[in-house]
PDB file of N, CA and C in Angstrom:
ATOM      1  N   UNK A   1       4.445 -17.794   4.612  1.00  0.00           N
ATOM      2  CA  UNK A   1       4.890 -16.471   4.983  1.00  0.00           C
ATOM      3  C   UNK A   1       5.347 -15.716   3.741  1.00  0.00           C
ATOM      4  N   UNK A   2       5.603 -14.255   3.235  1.00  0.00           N
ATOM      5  CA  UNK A   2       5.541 -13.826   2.609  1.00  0.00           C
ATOM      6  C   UNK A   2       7.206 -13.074   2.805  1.00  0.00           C
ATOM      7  N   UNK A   3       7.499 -12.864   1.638  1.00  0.00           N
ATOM      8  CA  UNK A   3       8.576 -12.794   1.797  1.00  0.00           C
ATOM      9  C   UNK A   3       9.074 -10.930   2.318  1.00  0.00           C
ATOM     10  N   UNK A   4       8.262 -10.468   0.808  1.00  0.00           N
ATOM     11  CA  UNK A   4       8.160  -8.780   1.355  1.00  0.00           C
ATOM     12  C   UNK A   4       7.002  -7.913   1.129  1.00  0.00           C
ATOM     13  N   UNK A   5       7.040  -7.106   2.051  1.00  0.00           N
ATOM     14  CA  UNK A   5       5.601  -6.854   2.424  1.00  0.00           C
ATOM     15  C   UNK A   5       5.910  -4.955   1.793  1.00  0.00           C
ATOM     16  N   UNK A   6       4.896  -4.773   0.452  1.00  0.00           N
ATOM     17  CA  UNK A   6       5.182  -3.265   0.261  1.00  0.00           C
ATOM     18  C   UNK A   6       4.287  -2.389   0.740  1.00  0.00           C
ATOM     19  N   UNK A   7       4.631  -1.376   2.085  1.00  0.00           N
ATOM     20  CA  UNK A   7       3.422  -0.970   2.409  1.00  0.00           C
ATOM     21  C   UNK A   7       3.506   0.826   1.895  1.00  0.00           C
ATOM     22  N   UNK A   8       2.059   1.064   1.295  1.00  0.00           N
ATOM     23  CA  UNK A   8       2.262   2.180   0.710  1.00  0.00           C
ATOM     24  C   UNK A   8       1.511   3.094   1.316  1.00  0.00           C
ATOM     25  N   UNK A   9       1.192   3.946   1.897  1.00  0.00           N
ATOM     26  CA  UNK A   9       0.537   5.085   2.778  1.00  0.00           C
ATOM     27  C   UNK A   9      -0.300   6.060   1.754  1.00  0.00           C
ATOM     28  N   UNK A  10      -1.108   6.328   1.654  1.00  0.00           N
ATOM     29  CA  UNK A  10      -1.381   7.612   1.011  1.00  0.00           C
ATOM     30  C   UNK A  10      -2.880   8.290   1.136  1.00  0.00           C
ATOM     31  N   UNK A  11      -2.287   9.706   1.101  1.00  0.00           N
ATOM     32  CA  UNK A  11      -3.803  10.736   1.326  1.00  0.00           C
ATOM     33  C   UNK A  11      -3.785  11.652   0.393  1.00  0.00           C
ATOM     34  N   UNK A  12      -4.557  11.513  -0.367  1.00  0.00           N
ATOM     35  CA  UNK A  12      -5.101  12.518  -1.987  1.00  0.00           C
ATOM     36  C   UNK A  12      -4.166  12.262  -2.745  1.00  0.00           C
ATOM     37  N   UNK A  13      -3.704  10.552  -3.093  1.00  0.00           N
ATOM     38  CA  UNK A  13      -2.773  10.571  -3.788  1.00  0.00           C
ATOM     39  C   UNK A  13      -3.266  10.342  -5.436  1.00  0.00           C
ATOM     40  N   UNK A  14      -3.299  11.053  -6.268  1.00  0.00           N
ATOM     41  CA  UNK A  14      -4.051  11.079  -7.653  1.00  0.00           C
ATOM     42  C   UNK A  14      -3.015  10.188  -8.203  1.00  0.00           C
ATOM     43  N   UNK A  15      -1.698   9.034  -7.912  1.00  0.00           N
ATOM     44  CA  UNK A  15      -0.783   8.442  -8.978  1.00  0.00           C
ATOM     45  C   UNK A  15      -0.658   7.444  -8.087  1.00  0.00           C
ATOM     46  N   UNK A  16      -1.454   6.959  -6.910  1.00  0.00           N
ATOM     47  CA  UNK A  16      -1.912   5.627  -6.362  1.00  0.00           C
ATOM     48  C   UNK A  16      -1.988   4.491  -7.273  1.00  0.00           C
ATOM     49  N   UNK A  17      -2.754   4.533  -7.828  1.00  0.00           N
ATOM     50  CA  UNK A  17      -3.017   3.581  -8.872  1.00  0.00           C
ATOM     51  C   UNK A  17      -1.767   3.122  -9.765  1.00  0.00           C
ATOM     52  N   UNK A  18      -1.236   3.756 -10.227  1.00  0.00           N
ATOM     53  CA  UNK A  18      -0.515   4.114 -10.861  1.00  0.00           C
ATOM     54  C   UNK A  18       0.853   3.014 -10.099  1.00  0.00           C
ATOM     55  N   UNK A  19       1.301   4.001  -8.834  1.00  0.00           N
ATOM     56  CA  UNK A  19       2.344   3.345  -8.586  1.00  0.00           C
ATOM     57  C   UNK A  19       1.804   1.852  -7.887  1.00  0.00           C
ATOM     58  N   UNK A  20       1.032   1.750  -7.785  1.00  0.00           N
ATOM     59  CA  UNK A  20       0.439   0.095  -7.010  1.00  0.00           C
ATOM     60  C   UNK A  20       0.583  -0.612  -9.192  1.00  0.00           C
ATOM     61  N   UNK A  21      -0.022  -0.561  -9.884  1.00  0.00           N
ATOM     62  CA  UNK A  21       0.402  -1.223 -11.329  1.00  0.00           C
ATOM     63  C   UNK A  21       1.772  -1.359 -11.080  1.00  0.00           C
ATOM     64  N   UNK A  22       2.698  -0.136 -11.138  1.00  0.00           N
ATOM     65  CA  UNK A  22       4.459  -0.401 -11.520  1.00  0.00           C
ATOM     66  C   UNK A  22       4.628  -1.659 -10.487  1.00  0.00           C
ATOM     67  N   UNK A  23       4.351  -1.462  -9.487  1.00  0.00           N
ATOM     68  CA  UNK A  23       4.981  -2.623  -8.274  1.00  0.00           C
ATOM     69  C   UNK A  23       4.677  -4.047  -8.620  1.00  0.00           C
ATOM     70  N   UNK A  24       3.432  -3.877  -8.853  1.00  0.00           N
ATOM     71  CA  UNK A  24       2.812  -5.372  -9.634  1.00  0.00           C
ATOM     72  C   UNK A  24       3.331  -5.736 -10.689  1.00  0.00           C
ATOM     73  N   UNK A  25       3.724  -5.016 -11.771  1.00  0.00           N
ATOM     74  CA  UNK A  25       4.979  -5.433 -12.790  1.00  0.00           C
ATOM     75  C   UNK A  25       6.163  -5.450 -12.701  1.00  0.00           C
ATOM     76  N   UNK A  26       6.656  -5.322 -11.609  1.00  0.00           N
ATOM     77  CA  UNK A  26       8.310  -5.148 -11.301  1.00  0.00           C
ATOM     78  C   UNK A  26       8.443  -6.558  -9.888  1.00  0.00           C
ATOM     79  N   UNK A  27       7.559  -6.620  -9.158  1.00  0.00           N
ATOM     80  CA  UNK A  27       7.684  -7.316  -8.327  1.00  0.00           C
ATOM     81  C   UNK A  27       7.989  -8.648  -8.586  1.00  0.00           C
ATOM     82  N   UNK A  28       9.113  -9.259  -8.020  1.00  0.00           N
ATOM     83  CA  UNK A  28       9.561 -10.519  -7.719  1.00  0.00           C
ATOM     84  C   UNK A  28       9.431 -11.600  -6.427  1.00  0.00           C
ATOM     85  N   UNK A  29       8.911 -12.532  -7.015  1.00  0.00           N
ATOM     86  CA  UNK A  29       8.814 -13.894  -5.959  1.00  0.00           C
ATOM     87  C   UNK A  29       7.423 -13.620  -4.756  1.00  0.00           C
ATOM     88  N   UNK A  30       7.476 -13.733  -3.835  1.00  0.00           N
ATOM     89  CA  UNK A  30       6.403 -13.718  -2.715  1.00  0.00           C
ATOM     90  C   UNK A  30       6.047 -12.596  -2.246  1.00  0.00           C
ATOM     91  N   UNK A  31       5.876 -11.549  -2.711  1.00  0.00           N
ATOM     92  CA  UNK A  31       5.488 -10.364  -2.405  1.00  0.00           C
ATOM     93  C   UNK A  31       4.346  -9.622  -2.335  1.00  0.00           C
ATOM     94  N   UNK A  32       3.525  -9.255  -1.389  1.00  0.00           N
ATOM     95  CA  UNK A  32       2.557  -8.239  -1.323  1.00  0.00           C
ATOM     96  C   UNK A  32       2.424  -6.784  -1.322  1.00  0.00           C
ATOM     97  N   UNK A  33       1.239  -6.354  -1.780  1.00  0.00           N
ATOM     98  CA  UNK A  33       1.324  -4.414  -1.494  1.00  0.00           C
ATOM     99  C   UNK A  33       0.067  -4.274  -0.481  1.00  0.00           C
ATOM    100  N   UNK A  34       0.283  -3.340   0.237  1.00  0.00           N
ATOM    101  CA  UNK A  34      -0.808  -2.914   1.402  1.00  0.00           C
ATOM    102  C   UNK A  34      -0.513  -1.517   1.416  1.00  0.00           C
ATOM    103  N   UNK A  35      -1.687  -1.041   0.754  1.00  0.00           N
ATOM    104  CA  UNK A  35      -2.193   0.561   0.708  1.00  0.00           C
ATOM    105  C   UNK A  35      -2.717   0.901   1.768  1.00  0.00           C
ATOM    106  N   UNK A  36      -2.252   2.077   2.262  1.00  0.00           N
ATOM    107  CA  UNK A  36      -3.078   2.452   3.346  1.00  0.00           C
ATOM    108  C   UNK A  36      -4.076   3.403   2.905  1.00  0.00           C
ATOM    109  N   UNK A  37      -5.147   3.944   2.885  1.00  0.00           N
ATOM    110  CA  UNK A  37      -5.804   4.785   2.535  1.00  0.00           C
ATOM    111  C   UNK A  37      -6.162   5.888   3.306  1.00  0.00           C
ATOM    112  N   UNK A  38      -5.423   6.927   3.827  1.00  0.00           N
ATOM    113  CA  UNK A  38      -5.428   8.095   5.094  1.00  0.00           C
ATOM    114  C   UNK A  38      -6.238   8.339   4.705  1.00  0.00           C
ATOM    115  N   UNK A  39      -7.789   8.179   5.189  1.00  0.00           N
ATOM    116  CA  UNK A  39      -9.056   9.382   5.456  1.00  0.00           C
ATOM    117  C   UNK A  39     -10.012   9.667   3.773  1.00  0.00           C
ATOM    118  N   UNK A  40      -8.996   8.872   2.824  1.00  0.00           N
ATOM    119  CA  UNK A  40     -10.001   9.021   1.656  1.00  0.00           C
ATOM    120  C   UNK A  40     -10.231   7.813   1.107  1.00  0.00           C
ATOM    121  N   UNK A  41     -11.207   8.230  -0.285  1.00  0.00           N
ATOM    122  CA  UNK A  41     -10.903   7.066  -0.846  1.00  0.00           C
ATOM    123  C   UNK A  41     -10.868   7.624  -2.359  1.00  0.00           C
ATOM    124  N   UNK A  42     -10.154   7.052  -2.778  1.00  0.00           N
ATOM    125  CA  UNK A  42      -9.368   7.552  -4.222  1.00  0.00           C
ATOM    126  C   UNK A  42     -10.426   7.143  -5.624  1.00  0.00           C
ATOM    127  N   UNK A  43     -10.603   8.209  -6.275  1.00  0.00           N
ATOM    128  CA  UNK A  43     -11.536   8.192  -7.131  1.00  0.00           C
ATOM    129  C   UNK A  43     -10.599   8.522  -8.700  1.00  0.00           C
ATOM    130  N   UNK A  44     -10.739   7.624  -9.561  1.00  0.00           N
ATOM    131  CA  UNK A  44     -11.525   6.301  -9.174  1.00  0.00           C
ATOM    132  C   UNK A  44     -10.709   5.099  -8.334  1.00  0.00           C
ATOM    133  N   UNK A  45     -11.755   4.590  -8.291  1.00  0.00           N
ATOM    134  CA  UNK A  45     -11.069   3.300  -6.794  1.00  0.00           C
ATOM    135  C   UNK A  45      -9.306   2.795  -7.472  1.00  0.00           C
ATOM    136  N   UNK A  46      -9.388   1.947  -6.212  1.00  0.00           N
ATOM    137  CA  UNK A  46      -8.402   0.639  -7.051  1.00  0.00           C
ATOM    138  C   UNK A  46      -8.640  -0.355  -7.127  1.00  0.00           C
ATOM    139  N   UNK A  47      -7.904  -0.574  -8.149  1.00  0.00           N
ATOM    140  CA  UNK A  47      -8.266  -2.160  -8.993  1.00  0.00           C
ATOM    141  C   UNK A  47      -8.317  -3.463  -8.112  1.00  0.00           C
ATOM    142  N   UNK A  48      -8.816  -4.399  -7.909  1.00  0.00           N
ATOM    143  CA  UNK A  48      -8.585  -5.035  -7.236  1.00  0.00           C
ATOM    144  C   UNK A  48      -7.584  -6.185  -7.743  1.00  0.00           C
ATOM    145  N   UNK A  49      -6.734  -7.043  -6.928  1.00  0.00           N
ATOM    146  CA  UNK A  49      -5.461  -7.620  -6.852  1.00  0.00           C
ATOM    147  C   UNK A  49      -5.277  -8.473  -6.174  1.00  0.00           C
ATOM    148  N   UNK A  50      -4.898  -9.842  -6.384  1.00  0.00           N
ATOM    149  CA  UNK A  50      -4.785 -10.712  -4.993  1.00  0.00           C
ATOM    150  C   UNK A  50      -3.579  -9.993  -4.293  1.00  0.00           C
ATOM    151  N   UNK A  51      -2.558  -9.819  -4.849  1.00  0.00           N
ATOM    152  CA  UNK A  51      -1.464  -9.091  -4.169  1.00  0.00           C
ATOM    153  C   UNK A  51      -1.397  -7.887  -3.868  1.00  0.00           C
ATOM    154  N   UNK A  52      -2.010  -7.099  -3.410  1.00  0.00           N
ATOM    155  CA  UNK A  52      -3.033  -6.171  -2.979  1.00  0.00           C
ATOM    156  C   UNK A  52      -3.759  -6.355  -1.909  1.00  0.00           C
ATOM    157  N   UNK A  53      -3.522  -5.494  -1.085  1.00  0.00           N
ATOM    158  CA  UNK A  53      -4.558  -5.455   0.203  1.00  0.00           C
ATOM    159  C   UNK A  53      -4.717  -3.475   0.373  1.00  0.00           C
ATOM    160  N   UNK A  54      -6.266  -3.226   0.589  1.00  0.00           N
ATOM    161  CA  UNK A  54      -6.564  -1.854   0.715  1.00  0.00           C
ATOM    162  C   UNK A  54      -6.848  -1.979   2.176  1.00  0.00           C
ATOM    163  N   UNK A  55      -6.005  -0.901   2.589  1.00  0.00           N
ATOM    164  CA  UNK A  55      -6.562  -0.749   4.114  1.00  0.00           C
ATOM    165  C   UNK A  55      -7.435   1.040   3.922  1.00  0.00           C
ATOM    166  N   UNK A  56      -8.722   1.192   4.635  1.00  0.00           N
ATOM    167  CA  UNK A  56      -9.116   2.098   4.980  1.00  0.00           C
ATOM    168  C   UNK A  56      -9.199   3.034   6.235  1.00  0.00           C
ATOM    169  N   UNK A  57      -8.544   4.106   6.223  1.00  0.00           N
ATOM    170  CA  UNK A  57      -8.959   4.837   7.665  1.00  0.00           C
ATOM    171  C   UNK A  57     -10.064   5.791   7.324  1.00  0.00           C
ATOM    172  N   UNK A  58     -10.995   5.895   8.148  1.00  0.00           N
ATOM    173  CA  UNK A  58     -12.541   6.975   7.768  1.00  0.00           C
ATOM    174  C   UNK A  58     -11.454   8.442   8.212  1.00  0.00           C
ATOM    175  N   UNK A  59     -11.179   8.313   9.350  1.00  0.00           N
ATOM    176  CA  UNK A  59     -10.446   9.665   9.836  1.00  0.00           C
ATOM    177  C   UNK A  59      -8.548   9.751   9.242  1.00  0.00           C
ATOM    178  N   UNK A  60      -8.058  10.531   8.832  1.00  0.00           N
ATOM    179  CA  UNK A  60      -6.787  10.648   8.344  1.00  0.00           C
ATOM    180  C   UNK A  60      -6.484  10.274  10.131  1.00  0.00           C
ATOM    181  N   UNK A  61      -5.131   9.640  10.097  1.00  0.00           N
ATOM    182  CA  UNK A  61      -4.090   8.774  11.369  1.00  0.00           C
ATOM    183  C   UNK A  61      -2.500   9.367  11.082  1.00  0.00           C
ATOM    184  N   UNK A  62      -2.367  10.009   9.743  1.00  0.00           N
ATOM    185  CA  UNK A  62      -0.993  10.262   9.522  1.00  0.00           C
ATOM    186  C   UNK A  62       0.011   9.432   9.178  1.00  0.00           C
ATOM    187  N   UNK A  63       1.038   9.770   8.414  1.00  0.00           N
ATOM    188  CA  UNK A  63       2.087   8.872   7.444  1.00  0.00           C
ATOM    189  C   UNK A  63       2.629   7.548   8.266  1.00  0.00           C
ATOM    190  N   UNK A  64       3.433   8.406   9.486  1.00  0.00           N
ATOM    191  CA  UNK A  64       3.904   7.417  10.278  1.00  0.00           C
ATOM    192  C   UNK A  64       3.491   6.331  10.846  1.00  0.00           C
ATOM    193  N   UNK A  65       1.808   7.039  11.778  1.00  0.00           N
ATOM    194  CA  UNK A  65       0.847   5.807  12.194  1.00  0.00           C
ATOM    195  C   UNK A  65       0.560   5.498  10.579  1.00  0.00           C
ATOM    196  N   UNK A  66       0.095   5.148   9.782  1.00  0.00           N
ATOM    197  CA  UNK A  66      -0.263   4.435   8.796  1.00  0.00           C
ATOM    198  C   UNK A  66       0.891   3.393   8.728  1.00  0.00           C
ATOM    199  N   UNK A  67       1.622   3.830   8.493  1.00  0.00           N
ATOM    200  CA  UNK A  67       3.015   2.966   7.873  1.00  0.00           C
ATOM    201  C   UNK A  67       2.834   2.044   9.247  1.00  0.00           C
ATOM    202  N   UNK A  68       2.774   1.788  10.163  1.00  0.00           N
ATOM    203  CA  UNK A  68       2.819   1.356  11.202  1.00  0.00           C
ATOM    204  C   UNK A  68       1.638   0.496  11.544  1.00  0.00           C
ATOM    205  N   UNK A  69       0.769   0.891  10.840  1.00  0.00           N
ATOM    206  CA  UNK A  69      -0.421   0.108  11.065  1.00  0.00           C
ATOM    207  C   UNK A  69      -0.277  -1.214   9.882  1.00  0.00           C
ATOM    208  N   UNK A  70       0.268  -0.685   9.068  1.00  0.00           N
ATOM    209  CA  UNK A  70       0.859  -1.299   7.543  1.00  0.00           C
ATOM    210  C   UNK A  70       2.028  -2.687   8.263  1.00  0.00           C
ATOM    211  N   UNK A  71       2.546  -2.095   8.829  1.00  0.00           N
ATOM    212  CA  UNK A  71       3.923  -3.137   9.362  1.00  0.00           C
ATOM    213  C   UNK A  71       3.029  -4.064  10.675  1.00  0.00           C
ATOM    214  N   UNK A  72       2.342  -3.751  11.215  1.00  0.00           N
ATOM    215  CA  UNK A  72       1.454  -4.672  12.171  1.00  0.00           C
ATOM    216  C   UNK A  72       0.947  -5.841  11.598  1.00  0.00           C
ATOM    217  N   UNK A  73       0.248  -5.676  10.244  1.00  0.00           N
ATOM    218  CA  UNK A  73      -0.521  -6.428   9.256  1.00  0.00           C
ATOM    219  C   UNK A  73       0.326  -7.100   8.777  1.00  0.00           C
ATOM    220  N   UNK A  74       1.676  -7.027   8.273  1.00  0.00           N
ATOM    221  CA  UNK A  74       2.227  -8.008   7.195  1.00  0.00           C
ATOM    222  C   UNK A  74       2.693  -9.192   8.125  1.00  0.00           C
ATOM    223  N   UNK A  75       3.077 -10.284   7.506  1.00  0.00           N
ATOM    224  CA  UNK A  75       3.290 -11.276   8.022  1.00  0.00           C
ATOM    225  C   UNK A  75       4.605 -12.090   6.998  1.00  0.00           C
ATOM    226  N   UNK A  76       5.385 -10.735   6.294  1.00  0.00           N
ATOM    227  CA  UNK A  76       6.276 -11.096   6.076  1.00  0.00           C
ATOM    228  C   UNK A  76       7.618 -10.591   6.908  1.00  0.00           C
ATOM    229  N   UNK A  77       8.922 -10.935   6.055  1.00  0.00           N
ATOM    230  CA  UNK A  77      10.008 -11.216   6.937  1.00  0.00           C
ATOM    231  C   UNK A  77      10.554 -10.188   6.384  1.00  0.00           C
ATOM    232  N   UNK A  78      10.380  -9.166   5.203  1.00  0.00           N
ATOM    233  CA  UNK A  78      10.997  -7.878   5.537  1.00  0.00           C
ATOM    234  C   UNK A  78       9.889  -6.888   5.233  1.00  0.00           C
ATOM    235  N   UNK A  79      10.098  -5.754   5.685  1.00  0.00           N
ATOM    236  CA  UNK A  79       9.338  -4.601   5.074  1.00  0.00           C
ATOM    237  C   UNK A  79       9.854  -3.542   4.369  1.00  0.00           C
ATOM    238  N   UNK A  80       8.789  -2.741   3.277  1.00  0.00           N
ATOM    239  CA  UNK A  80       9.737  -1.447   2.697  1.00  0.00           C
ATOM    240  C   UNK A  80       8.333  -0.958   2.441  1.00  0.00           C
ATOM    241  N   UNK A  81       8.505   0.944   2.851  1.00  0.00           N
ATOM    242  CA  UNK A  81       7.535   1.502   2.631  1.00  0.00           C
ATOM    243  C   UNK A  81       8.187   2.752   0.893  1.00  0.00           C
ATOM    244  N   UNK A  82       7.125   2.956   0.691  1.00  0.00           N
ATOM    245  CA  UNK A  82       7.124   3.236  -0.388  1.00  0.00           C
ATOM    246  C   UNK A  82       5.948   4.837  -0.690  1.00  0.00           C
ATOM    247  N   UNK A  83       6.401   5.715  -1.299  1.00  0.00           N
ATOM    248  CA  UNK A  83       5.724   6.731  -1.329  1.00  0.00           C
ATOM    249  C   UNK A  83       4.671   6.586  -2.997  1.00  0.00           C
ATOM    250  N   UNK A  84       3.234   7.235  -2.254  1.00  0.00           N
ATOM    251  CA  UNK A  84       2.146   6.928  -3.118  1.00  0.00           C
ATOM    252  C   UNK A  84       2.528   7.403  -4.882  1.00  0.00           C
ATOM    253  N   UNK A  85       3.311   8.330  -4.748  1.00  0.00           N
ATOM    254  CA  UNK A  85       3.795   8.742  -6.530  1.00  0.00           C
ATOM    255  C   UNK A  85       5.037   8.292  -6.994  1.00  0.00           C
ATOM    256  N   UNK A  86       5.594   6.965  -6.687  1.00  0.00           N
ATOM    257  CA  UNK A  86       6.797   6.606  -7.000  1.00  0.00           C
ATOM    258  C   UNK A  86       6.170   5.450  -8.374  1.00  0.00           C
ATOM    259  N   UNK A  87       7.231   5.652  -9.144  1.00  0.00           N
ATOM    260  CA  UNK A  87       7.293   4.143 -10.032  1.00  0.00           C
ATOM    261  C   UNK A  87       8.860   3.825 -10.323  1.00  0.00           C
TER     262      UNK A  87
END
């Protein structure tokens, strides 16, 4: 089981990338990131990551359902969502 699950939401986020790297260098112990991808797909892509999971929606679902679809998936014991331009 995983300990914390970072789920990140985002639609036309141009500093995606960006903040998915900071998390991967700051992150401690058993931790995953799960991007949601509202309705696009971010050019250029993202990197791929074992600690990393890309989720795709074809149609935008919105922040909340995303985040929610994000917390369905993890299978850890806490969650924290996180906005796509943070580091």
């Amino acid at each position: 089981m995983t300990d914390l699950s970072i789920i990140i939401p985002a639609r036309n986020e141009e500093f995606l990338q960006t903040t998915i790297e900071n998390c991967l260098d700051n992150i401690r112990g058993n931790t995953e990131i799960i991007a949601i991808l509202d309705g696009y797909w971010p050019n250029p892509g993202i990197k791929q990551h074992a600690r990393v999971n890309i989720v795709h929606f074809e149609e935008p679902i919105g922040q909340r359902a995303a985040v929610n679809r994000g917390a369905l998936m993890s299978t850890a014991k806490f969650i924290m969502k996180l906005d796509a331009h943070c580091a």
